[in-house]
C-alpha atoms as a PDB file:
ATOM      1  CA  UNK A   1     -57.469  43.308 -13.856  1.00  0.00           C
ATOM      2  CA  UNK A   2     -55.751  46.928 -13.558  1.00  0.00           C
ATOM      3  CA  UNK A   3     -52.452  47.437 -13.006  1.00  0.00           C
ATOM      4  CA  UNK A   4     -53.577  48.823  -9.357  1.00  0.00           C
ATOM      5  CA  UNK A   5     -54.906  45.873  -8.383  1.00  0.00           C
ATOM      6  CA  UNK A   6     -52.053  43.533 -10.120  1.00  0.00           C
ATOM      7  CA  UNK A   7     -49.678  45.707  -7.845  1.00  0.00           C
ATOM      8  CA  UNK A   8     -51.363  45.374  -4.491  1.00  0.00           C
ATOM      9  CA  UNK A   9     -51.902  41.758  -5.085  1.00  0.00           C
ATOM     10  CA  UNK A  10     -47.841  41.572  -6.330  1.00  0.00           C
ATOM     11  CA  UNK A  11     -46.090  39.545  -3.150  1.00  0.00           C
ATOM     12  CA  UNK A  12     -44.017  41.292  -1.144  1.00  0.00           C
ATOM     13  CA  UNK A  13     -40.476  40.954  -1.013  1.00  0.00           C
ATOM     14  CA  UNK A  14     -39.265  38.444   2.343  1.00  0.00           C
ATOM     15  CA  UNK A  15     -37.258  40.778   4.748  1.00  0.00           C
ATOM     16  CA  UNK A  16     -34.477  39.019   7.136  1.00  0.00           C
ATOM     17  CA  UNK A  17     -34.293  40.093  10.889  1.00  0.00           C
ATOM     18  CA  UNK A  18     -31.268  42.125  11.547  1.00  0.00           C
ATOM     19  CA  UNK A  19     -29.175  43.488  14.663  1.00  0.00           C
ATOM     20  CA  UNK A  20     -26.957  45.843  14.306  1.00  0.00           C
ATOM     21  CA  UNK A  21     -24.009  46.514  16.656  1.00  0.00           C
ATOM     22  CA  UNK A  22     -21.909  49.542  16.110  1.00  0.00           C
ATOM     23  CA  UNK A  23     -18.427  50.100  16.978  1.00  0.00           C
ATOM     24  CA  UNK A  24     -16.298  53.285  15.736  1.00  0.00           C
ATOM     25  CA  UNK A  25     -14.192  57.145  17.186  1.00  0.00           C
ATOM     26  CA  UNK A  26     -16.051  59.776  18.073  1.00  0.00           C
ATOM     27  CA  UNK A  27     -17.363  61.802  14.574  1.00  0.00           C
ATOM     28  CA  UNK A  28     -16.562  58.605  12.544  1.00  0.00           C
ATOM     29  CA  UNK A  29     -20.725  57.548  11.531  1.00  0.00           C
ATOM     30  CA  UNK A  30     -22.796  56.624  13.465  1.00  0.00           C
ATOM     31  CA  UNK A  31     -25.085  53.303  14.011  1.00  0.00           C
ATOM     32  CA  UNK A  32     -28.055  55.306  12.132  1.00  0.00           C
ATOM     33  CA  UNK A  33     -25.942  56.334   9.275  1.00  0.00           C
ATOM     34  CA  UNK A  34     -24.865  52.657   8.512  1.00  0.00           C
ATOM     35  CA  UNK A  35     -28.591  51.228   8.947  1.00  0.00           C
ATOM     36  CA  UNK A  36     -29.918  54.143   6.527  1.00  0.00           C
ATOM     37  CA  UNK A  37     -26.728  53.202   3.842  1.00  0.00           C
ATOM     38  CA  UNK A  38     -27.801  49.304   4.402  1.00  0.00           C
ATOM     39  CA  UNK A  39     -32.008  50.048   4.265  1.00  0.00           C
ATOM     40  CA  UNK A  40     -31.100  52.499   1.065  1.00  0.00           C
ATOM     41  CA  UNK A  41     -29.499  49.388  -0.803  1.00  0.00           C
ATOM     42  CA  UNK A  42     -31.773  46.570  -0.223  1.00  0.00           C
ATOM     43  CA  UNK A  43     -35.749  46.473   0.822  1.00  0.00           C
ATOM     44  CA  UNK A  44     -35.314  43.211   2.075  1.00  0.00           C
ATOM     45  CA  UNK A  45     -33.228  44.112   5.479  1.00  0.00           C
ATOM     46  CA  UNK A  46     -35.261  44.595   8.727  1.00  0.00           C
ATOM     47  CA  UNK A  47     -33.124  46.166  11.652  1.00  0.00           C
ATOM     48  CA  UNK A  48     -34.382  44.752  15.316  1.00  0.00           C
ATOM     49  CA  UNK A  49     -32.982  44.374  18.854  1.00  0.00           C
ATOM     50  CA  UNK A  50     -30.758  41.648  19.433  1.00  0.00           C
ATOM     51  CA  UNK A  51     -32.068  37.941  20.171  1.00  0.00           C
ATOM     52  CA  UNK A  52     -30.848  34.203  19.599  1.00  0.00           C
ATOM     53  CA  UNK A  53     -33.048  33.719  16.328  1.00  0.00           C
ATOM     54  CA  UNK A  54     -31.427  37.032  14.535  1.00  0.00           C
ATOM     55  CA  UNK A  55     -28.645  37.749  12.670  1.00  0.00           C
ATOM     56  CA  UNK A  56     -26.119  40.170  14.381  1.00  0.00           C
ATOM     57  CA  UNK A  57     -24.079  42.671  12.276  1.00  0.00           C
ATOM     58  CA  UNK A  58     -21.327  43.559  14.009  1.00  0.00           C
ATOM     59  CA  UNK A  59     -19.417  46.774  12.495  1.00  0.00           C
ATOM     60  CA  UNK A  60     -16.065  48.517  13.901  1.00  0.00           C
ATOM     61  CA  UNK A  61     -14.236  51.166  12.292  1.00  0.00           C
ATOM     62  CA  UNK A  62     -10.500  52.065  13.472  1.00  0.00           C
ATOM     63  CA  UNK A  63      -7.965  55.229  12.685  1.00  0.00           C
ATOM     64  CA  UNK A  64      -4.977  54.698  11.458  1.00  0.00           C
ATOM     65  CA  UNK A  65      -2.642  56.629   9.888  1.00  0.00           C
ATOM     66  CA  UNK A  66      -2.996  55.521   6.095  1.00  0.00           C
ATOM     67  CA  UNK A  67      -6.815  55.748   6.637  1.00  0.00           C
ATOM     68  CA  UNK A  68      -9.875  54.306   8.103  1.00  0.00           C
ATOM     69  CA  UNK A  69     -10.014  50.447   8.776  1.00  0.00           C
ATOM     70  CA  UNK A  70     -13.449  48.871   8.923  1.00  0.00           C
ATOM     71  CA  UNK A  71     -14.710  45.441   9.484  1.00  0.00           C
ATOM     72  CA  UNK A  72     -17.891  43.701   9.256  1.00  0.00           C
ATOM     73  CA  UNK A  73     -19.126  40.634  11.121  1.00  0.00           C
ATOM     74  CA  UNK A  74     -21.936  39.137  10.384  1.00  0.00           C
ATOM     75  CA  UNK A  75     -22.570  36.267  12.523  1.00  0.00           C
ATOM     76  CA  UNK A  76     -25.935  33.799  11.607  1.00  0.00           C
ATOM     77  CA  UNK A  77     -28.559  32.047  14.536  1.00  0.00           C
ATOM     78  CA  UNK A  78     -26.623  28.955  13.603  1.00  0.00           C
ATOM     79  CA  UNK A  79     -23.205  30.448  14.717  1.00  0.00           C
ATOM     80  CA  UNK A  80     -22.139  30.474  11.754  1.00  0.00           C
ATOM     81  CA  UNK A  81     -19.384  34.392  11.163  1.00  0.00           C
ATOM     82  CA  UNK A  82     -18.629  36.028   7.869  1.00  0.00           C
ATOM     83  CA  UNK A  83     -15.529  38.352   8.188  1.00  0.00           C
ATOM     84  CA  UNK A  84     -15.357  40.951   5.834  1.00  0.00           C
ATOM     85  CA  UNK A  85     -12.612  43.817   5.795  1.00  0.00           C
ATOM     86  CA  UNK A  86     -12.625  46.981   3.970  1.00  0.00           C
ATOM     87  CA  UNK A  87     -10.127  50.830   3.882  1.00  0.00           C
ATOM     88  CA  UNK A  88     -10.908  53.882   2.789  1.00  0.00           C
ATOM     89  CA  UNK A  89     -10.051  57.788   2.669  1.00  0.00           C
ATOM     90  CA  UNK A  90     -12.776  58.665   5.448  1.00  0.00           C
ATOM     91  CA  UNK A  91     -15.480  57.102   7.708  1.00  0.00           C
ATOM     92  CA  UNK A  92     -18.437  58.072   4.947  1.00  0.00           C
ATOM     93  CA  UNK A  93     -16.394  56.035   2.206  1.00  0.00           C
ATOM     94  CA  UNK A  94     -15.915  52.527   4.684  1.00  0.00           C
ATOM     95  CA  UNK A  95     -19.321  53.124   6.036  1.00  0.00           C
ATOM     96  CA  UNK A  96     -20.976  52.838   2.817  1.00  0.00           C
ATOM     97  CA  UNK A  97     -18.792  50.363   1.438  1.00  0.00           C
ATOM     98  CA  UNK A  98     -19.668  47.902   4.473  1.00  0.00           C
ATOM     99  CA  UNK A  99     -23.180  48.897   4.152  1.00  0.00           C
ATOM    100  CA  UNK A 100     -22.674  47.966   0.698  1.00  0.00           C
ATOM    101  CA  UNK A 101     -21.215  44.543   1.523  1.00  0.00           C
ATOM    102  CA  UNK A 102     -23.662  43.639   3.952  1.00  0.00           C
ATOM    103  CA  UNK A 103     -27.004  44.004   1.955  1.00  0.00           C
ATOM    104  CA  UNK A 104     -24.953  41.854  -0.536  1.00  0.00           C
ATOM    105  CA  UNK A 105     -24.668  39.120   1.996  1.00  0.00           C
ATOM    106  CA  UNK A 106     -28.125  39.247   3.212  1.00  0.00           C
ATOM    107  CA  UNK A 107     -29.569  40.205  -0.872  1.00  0.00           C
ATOM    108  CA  UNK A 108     -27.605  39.144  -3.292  1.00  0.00           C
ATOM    109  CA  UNK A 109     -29.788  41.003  -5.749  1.00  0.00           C
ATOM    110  CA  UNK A 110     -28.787  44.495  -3.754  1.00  0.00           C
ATOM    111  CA  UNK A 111     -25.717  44.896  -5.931  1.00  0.00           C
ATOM    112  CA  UNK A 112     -27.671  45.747  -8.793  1.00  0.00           C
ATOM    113  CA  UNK A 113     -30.485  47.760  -6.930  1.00  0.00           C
ATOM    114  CA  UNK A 114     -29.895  51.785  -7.251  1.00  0.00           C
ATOM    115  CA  UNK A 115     -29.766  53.306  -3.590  1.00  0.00           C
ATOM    116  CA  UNK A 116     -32.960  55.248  -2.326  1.00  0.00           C
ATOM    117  CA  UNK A 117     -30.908  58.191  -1.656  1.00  0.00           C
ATOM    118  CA  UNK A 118     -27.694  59.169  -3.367  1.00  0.00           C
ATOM    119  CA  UNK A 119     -24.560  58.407  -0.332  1.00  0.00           C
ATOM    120  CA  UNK A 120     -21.074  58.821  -1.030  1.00  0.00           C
ATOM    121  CA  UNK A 121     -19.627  56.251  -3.473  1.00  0.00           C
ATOM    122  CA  UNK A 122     -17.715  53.503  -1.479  1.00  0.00           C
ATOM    123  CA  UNK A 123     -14.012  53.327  -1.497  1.00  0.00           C
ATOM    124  CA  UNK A 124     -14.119  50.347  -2.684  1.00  0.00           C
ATOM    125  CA  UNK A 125     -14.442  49.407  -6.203  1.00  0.00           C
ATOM    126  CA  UNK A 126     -17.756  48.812  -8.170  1.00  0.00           C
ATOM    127  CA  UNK A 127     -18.224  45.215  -8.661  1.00  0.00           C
ATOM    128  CA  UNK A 128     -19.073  43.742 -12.140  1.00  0.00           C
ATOM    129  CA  UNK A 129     -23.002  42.343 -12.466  1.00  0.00           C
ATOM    130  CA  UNK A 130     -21.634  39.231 -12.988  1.00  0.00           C
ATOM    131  CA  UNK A 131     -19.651  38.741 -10.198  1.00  0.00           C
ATOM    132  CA  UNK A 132     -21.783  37.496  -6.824  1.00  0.00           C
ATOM    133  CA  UNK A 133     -20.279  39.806  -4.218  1.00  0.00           C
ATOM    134  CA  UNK A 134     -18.070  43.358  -4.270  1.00  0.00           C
ATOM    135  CA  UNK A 135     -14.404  43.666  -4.449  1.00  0.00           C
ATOM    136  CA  UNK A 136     -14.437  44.342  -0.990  1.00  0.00           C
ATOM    137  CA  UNK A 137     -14.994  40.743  -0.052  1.00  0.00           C
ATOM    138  CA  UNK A 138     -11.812  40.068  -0.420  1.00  0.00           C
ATOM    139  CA  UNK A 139      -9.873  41.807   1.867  1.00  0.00           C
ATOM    140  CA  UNK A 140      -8.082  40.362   4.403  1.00  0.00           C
ATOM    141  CA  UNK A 141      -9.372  39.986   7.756  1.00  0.00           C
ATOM    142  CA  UNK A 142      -9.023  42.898  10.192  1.00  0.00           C
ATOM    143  CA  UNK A 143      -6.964  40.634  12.507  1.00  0.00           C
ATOM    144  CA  UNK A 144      -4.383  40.385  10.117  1.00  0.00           C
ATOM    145  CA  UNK A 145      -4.670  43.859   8.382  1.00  0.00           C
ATOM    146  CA  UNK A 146      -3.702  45.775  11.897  1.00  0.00           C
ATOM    147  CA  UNK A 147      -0.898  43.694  13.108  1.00  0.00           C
ATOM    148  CA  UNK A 148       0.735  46.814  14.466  1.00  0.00           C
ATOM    149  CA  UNK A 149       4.423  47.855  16.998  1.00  0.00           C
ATOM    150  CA  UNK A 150       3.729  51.035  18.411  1.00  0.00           C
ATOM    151  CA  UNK A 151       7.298  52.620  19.989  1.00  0.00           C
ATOM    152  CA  UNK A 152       6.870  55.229  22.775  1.00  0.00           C
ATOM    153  CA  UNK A 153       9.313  57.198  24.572  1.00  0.00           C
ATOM    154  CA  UNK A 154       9.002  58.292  28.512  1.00  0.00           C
ATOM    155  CA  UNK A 155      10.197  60.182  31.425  1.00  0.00           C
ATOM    156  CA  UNK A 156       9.547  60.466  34.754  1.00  0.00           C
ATOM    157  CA  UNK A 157      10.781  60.087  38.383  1.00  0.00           C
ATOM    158  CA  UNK A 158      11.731  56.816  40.318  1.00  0.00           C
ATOM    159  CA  UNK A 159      12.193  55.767  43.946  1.00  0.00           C
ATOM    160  CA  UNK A 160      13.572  53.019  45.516  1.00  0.00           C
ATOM    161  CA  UNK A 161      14.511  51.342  49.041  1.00  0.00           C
ATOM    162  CA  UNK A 162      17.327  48.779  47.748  1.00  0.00           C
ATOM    163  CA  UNK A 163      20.632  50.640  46.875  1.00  0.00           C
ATOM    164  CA  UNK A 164      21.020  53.035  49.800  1.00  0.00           C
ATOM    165  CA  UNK A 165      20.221  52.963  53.723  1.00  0.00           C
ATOM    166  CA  UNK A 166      17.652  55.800  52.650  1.00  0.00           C
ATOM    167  CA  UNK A 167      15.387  56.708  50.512  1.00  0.00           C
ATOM    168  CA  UNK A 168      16.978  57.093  46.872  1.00  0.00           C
ATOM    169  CA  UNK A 169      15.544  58.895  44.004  1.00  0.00           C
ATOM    170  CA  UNK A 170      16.428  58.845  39.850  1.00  0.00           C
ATOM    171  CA  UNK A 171      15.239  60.784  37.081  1.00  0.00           C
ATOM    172  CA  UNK A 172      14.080  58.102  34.712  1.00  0.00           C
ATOM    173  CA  UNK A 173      14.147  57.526  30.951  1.00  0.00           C
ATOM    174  CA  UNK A 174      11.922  54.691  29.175  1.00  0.00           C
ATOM    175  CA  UNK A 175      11.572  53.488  25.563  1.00  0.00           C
ATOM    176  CA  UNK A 176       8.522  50.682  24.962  1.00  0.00           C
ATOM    177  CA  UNK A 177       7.612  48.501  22.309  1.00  0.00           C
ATOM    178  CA  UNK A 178       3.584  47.378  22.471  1.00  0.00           C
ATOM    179  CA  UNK A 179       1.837  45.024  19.993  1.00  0.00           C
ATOM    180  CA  UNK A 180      -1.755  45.927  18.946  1.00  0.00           C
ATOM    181  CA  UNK A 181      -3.699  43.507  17.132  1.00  0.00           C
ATOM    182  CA  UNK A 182      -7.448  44.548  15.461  1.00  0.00           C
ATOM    183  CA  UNK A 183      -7.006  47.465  17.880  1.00  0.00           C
ATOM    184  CA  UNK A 184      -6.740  44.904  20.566  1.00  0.00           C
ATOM    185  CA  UNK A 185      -3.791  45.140  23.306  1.00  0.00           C
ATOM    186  CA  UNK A 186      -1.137  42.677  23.101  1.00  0.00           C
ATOM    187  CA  UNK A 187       2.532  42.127  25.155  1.00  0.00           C
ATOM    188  CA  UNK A 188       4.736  45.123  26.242  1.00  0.00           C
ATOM    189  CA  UNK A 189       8.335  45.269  26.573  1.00  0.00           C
ATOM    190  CA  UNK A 190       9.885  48.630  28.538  1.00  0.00           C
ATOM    191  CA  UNK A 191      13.479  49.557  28.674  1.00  0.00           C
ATOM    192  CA  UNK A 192      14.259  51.817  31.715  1.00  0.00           C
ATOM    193  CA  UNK A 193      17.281  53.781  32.501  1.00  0.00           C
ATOM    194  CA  UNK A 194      17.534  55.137  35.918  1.00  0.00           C
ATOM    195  CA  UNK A 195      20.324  57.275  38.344  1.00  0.00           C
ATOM    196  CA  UNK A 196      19.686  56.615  41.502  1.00  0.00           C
ATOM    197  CA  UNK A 197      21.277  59.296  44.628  1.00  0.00           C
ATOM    198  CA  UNK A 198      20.461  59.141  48.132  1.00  0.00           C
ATOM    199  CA  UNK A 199      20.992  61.692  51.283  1.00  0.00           C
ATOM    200  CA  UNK A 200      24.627  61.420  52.542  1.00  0.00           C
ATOM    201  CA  UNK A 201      24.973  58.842  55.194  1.00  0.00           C
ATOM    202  CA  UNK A 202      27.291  60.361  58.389  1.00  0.00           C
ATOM    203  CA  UNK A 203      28.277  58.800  61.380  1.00  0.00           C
ATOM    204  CA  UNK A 204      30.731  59.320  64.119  1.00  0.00           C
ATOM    205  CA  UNK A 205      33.358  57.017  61.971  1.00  0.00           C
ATOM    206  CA  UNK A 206      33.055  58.653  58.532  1.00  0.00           C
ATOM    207  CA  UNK A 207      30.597  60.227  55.837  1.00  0.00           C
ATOM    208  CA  UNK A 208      29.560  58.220  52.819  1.00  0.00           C
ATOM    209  CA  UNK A 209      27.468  58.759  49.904  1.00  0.00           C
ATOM    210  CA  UNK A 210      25.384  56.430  47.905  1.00  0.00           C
ATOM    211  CA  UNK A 211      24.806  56.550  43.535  1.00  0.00           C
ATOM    212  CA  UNK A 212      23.656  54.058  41.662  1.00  0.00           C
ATOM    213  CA  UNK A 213      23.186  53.587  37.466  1.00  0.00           C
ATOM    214  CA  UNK A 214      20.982  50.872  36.621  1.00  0.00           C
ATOM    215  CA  UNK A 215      18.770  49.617  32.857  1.00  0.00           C
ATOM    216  CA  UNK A 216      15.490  47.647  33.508  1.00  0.00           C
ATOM    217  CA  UNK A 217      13.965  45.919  30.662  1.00  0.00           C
ATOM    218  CA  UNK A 218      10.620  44.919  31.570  1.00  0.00           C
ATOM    219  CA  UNK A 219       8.140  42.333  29.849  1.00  0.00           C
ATOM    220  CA  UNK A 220       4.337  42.469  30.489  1.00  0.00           C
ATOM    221  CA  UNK A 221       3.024  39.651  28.661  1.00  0.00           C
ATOM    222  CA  UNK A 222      -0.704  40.454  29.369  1.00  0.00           C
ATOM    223  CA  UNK A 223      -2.648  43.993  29.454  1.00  0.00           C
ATOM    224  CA  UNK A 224      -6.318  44.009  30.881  1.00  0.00           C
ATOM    225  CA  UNK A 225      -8.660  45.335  29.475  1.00  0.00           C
ATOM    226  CA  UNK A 226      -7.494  44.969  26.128  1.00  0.00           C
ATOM    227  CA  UNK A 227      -9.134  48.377  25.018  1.00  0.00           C
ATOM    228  CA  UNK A 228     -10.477  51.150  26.625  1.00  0.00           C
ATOM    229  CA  UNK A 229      -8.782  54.892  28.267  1.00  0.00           C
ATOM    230  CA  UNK A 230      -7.037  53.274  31.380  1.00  0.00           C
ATOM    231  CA  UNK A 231      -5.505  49.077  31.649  1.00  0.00           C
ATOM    232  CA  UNK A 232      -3.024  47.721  33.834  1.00  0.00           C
ATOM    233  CA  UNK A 233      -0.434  44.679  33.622  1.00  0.00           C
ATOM    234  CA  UNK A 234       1.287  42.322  35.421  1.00  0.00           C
ATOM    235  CA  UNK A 235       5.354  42.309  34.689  1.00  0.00           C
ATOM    236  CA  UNK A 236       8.633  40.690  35.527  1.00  0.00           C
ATOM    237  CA  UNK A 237      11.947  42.822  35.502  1.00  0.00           C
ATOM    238  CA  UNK A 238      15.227  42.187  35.725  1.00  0.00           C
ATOM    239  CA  UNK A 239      18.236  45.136  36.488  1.00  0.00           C
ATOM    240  CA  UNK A 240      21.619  45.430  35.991  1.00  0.00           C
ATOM    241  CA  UNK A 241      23.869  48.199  36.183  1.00  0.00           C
ATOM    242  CA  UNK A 242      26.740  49.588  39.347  1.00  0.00           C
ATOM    243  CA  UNK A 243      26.102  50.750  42.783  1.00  0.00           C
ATOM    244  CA  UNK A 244      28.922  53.148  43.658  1.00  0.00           C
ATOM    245  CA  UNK A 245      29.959  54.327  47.404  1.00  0.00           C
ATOM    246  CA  UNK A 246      32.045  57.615  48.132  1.00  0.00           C
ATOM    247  CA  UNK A 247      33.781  57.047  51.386  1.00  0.00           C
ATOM    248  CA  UNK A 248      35.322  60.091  53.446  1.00  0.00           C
ATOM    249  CA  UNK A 249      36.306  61.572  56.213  1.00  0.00           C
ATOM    250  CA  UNK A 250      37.390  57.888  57.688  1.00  0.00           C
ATOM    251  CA  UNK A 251      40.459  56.404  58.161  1.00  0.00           C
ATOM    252  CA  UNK A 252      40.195  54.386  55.053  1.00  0.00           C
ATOM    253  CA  UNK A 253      38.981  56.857  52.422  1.00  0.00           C
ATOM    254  CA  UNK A 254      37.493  54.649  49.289  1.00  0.00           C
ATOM    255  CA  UNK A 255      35.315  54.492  46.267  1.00  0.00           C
ATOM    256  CA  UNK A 256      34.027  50.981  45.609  1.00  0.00           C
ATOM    257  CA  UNK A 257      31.959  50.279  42.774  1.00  0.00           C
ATOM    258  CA  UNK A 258      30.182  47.154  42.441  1.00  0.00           C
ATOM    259  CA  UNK A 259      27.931  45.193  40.382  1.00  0.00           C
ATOM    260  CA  UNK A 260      24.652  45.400  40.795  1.00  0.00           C
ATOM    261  CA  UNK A 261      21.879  42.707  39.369  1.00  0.00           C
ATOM    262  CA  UNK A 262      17.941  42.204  40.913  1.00  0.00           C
ATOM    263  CA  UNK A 263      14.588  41.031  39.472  1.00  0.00           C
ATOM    264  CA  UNK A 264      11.432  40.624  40.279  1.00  0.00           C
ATOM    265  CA  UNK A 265       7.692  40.950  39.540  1.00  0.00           C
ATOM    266  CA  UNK A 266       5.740  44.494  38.732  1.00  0.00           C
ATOM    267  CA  UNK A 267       2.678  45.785  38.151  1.00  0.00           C
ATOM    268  CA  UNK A 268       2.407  48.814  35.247  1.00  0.00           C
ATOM    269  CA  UNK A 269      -0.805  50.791  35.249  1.00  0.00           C
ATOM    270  CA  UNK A 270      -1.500  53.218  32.944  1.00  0.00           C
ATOM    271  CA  UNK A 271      -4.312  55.797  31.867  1.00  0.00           C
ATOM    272  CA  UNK A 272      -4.167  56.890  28.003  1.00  0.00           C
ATOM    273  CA  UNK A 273      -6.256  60.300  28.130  1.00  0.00           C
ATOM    274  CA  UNK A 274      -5.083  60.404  24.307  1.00  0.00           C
ATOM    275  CA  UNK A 275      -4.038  57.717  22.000  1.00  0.00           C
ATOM    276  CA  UNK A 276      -0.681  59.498  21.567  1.00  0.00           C
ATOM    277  CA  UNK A 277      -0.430  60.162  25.192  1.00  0.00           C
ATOM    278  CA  UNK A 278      -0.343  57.914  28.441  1.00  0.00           C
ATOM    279  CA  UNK A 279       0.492  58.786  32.286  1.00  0.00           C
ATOM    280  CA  UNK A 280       1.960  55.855  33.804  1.00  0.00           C
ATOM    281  CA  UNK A 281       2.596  54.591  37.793  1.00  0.00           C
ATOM    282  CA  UNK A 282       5.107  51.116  37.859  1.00  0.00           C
ATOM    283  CA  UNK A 283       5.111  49.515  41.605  1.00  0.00           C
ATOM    284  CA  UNK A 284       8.168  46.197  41.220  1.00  0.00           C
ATOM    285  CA  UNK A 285       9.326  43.982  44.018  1.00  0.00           C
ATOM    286  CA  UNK A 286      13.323  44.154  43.915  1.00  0.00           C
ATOM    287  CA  UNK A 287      15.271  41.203  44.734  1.00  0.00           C
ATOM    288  CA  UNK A 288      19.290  41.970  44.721  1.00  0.00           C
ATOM    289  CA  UNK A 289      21.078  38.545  43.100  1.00  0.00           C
ATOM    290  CA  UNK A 290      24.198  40.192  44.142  1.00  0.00           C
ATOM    291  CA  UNK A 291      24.065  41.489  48.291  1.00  0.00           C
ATOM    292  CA  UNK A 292      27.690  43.345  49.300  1.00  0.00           C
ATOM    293  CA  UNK A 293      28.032  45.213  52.580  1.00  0.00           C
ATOM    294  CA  UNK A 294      29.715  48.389  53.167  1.00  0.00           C
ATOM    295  CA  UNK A 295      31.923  49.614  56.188  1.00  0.00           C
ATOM    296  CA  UNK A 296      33.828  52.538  57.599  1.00  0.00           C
ATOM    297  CA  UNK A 297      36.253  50.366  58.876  1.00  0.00           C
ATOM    298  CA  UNK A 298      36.230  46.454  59.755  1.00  0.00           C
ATOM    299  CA  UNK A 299      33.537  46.656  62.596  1.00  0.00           C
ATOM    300  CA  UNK A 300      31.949  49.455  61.305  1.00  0.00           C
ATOM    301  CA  UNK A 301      29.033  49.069  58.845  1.00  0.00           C
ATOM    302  CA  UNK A 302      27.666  51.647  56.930  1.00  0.00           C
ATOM    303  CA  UNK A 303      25.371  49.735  54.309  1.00  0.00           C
ATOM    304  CA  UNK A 304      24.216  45.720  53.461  1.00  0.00           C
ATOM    305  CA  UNK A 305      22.218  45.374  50.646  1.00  0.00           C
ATOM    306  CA  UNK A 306      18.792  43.860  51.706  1.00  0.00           C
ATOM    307  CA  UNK A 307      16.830  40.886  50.383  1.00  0.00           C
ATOM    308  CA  UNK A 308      13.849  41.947  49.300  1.00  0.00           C
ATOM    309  CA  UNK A 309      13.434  45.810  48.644  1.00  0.00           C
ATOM    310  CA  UNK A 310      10.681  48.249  46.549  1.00  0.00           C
ATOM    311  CA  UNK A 311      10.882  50.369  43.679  1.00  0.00           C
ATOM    312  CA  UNK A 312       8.094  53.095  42.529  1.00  0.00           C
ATOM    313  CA  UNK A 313       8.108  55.374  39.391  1.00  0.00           C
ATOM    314  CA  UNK A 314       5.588  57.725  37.919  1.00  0.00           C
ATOM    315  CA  UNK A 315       5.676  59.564  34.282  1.00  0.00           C
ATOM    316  CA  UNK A 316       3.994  60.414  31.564  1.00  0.00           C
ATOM    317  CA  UNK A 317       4.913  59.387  27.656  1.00  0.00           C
ATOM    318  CA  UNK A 318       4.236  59.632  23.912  1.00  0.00           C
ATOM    319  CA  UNK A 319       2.770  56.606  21.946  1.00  0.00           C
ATOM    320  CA  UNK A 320       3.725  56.184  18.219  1.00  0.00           C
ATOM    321  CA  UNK A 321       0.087  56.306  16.930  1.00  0.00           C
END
């Protein structure tokens, strides 16, 4: 027999159904580039459309300031999910090195087959022949790897109908703390400092004018969606700070100052045209724990505080990244 014929007749190596799902910023690979990496290294991967019977390869790459985070899933018809977790110096280095670590787990023998075309070598480390699987393997997941606090500092403008007879308005200052998990959104908290002022109230009896300095720390427990440009989320707040009246032109000129203490539930919407960048609107239900009333003289009443009132605030801030 020649050694044509013993080749033709030489079986053919069994190939394993494959979907790939591909998940990463713009300019950071794309889903070709990690298909030709993973075809380069083994002969015996075949990439098809999703279905229940095929074995889904799930890959997501994230930025981050040390580097480029990437993660491979690689979940079985039975249900049955390898997590696998690499870094590297750029998108080229993690893309090959999950490539890498994927034709491993599908062909073990791909570790010591020499890729088709030369890509960049893998940030990871070279593993030794007699190991079974890469250095890469043992990473730790991606959920634990980006366990991240992002701080972010604000400004903006608020409004409210509680701590005047009219309209009152504040220049606003915020600082925010926001988990991120995987890239995932997690719980907010937002500390607000605000300076309320309102037109001056006059009346036949007297002329009075209404200030108020308040802090707001607000906790959003939930964020939906949890990725994606814009999300919004539910919130409960709670105030405290000092409404102050100037009294004049009455028979009993005054200043009072008193306490003033409200919560109440909010909703926070936000749109992030940048990850370092969001533009905010907050829309909170006020309800006063402490209500005093105001007057020109005994009979005379210039101010109550109500039961139930609204504040509004819009601004725009900067996101640790």
């Amino acid at each position: 027999m020649s050694t044509a014929a013993a080749a033709e007749e030489a079986p053919r190596p069994e190939t394993q159904a494959l979907s790939v799902v591909y998940s990463a910023p713009a300019g950071c690979g794309t889903r070709a580039s990690f298909v030709a990496e993973l075809e380069a290294r083994t002969p015996r991967v075949r990439v098809v459309d999703a279905g229940d019977s095929v074995t889904m390869a799930s890959v997501e790459l994230l930025d981050r300031t040390t580097g480029i985070v990437g993660q491979l899933s690689l979940r079985e018809p039975s249900g049955m999910e390898t997590l696998r977790a690499v870094a590297g110096k750029s998108c080229e280095e993690v893309v090959a090195a999950l490539a890498l670590i994927a034709a491993v787990l599908v062909d073990p023998e791909a570790i010591t087959h020499t890729p088709a075309a030369a890509p960049a070598a893998p940030a990871a480390p070279a593993a030794s022949p007699s190991r079974e699987e890469p250095h890469p393997r043992e990473q730790p997941p991606l959920s634990e790897a980006t366990l991240r606090f992002r701080p972010s500092l604000g400004t903006g403008a608020a409004v409210t109908s509680t701590v005047a007879p009219s309209v009152s308005f504040a220049p606003a200052l915020e600082l925010g703390l926001e988990l991120e998990r995987g890239g995932v959104r997690g719980p907010m908290l937002l500390l607000s400092f605000e300076r309320f002022s309102s037109s001056t109230v006059t009346k036949r009896a007297g002329v009075a004018d209404f200030s108020t300095l308040l802090g707001r720390v607000s906790l959003c427990p939930l964020r939906w969606p949890a990725s994606g440009v814009a999300f919004l989320a539910p919130c409960g707040a709670f105030e405290a700070g000092s409404l102050h009246v100037d009294v004049s032109q009455t028979i009993d000129e005054k200043e009072p100052t008193v306490l003033w203490l409200a919560a109440g539930p909010g909703l926070h919407l936000e749109m992030r045209p940048l990850r370092v960048l969001g533009v905010e609107l907050d829309l909170l239900g006020i309800f006063p724990l402490v209500r005093d009333t105001f007057f020109f003289s005994p009979r005379i009443e210039v101010f109550s505080i109500p039961v139930v009132g609204w504040t509004g605030r819009v601004g725009v801030k900067a996101v640790w990244p």
